[in-house]
Protein backbone atom coordinates (compact mmCIF):
# COMPACT_ATOMS: atom_id res chain seq x y z
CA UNK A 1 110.26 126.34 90.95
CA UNK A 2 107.17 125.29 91.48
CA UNK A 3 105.40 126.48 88.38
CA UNK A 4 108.13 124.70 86.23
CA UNK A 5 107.69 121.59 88.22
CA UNK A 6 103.92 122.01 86.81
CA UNK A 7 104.27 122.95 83.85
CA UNK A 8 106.43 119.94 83.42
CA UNK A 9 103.34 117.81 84.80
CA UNK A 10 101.15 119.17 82.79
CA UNK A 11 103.22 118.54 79.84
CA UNK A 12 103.72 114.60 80.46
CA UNK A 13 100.28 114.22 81.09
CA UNK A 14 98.95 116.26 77.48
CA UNK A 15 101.66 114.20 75.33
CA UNK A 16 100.68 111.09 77.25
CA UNK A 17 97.15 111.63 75.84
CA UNK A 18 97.77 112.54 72.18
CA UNK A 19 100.32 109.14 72.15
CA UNK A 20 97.45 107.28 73.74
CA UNK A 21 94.70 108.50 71.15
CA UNK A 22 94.08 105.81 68.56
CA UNK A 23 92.88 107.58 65.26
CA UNK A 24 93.98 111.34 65.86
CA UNK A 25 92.15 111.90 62.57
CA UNK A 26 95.05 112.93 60.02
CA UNK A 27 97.39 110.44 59.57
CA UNK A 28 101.01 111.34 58.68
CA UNK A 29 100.18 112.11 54.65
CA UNK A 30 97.05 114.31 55.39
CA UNK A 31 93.99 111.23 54.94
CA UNK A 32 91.40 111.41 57.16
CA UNK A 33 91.31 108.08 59.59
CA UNK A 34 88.42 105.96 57.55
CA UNK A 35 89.55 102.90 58.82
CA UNK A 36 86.85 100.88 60.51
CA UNK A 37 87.40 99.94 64.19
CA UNK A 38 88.85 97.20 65.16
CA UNK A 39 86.72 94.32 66.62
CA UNK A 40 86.84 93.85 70.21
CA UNK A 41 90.08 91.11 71.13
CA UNK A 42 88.12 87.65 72.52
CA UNK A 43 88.08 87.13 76.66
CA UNK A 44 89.40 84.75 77.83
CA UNK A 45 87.31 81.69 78.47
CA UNK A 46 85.62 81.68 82.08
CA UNK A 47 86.77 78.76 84.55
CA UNK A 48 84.95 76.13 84.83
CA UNK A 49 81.70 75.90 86.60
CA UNK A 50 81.93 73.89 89.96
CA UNK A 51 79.58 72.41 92.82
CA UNK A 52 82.12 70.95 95.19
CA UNK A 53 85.76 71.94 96.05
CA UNK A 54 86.55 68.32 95.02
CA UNK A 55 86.15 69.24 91.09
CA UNK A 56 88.85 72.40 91.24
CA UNK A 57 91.37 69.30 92.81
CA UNK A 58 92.89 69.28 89.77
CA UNK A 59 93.61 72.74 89.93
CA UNK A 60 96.80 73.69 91.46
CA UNK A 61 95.86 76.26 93.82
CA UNK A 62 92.32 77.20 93.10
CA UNK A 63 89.41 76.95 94.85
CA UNK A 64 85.37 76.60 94.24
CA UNK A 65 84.19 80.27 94.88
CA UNK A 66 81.60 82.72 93.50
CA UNK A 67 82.16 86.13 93.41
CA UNK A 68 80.29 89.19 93.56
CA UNK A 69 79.88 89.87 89.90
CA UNK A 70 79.32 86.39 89.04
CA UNK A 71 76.07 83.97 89.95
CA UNK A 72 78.21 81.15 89.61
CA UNK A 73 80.85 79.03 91.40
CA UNK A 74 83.85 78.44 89.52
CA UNK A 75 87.68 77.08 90.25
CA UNK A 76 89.20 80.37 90.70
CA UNK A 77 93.08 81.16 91.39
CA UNK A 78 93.27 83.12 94.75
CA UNK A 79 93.13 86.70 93.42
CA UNK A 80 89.90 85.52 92.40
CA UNK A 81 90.88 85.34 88.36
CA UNK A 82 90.53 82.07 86.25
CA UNK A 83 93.45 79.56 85.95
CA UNK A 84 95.79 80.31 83.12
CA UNK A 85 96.71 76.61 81.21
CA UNK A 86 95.57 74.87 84.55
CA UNK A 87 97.61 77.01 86.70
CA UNK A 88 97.49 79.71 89.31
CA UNK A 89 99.88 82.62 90.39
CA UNK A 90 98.36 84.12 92.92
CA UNK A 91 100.44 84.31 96.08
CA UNK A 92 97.45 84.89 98.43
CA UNK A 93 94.06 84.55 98.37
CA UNK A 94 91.06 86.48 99.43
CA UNK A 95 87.42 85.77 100.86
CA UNK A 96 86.66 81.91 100.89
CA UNK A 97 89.21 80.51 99.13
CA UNK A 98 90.69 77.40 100.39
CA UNK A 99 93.80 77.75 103.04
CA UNK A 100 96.09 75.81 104.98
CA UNK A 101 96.90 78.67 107.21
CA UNK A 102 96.22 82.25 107.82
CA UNK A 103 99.60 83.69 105.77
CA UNK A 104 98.02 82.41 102.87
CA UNK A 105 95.22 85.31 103.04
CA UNK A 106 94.95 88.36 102.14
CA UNK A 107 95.42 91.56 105.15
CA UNK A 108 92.14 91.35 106.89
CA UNK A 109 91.62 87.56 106.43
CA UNK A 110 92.00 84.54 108.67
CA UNK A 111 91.96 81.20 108.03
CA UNK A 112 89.35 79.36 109.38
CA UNK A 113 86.51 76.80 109.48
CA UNK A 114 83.15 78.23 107.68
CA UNK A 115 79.95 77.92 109.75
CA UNK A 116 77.49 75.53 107.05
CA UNK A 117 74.65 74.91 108.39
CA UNK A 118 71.56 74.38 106.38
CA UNK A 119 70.73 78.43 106.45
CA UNK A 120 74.70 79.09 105.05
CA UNK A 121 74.43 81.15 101.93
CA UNK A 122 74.70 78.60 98.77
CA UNK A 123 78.65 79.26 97.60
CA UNK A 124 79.48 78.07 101.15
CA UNK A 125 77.77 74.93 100.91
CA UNK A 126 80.46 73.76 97.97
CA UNK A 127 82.94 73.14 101.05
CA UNK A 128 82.88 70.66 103.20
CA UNK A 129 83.04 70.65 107.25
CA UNK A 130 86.60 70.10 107.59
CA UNK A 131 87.87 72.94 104.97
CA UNK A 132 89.55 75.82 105.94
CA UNK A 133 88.79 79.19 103.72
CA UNK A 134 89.83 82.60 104.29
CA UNK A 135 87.36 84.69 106.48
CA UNK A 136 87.05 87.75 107.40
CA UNK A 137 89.07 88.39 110.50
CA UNK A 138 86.63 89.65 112.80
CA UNK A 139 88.30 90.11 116.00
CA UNK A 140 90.26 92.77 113.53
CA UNK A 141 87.09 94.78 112.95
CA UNK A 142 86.36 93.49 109.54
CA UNK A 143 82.95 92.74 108.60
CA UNK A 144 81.36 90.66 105.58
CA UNK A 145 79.54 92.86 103.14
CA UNK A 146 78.83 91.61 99.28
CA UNK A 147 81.56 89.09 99.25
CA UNK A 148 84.32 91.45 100.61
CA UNK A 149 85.78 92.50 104.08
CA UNK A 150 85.19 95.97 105.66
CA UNK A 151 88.26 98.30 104.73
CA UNK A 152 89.09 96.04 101.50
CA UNK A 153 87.96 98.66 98.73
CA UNK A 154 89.81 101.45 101.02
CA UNK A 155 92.85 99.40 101.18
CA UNK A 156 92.92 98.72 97.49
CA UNK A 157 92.32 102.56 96.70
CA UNK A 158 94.98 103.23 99.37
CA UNK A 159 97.52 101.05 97.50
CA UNK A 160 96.36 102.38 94.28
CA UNK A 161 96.90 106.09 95.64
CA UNK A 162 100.35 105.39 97.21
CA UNK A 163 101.24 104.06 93.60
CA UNK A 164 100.16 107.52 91.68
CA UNK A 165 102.01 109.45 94.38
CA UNK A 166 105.23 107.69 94.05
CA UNK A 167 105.24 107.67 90.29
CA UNK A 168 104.16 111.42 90.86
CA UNK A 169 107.36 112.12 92.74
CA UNK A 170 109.69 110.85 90.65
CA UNK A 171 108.63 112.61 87.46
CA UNK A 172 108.90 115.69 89.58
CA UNK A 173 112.27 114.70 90.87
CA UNK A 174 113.59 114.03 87.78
């Protein structure tokens, strides 16, 4: 039982592939593929740059972060993505964006009043003394490291795993 269940796997996953192949080689009539690749599709436009969380005001939703692959502080949505037409869709946020209250952060965040003094790192300087950002929550156990809390990269592999099982289980099922 088993070995079919496998086999059946196995299957799925090898015709997944060839679909997913762009330019097997041979079309349909026998040609080889001489067509020249495609250019890469645009990014999108970065948000905009910002120096105070004043400027992302107009920005429903964001907030004046930097990130760790970015130098920068931009208005950012709460997932940490730019603003799509001026808008955000992110339902929580994670490390320093803006908050009202601690529901609006991510697992392992509080919300809470930064410590700026003149010695705080430069992308907590763009808020001011009465803002409330998402922190790590330390009385949790997590820790700041590189612009993430302890246990964040292990809880998005976790949900990541827990995904790929479940859609594992039901091709088996079925």
């Amino acid at each position: 039982m088993w070995i079919r269940k496998i086999e059946v796997l196995l299957t799925i996953i090898i015709l997944y592939n060839i679909t997913q192949c762009n330019g097997f080689g041979i079309s349909s009539f026998g040609k080889a593929n001489t067509e020249p690749p495609k250019p890469p599709t645009s990014t999108p436009s970065p948000a905009r740059q910002c120096n105070r969380q004043a400027e992302c005001a107009g920005i429903s939703s964001s907030s004046c972060v930097r990130t760790h692959y970015d130098p920068v502080t931009r208005c950012l949505c709460g997932d940490n993505l730019p603003p799509v037409n001026g808008q955000c869709e992110a339902v929580t946020k994670v490390l320093y964006h803006v908050c009202a209250n601690s529901d609006e952060c991510n697992d392992g965040l509080i919300c809470g009043t930064p410590n700026i003094t003149g010695s705080a790192p430069a992308h907590l300087r763009v808020h001011s003394p009465q803002d409330k950002i998402c922190l790590c929550d330390t009385e949790s156990g997590y820790r700041e490291k590189e612009h993430t809390c302890s246990d964040a990269d292990i809880l998005n592999t976790s949900i990541i795993a827990v995904i790929f099982v479940t859609c594992l289980r039901k091709m088996l099922v079925n």
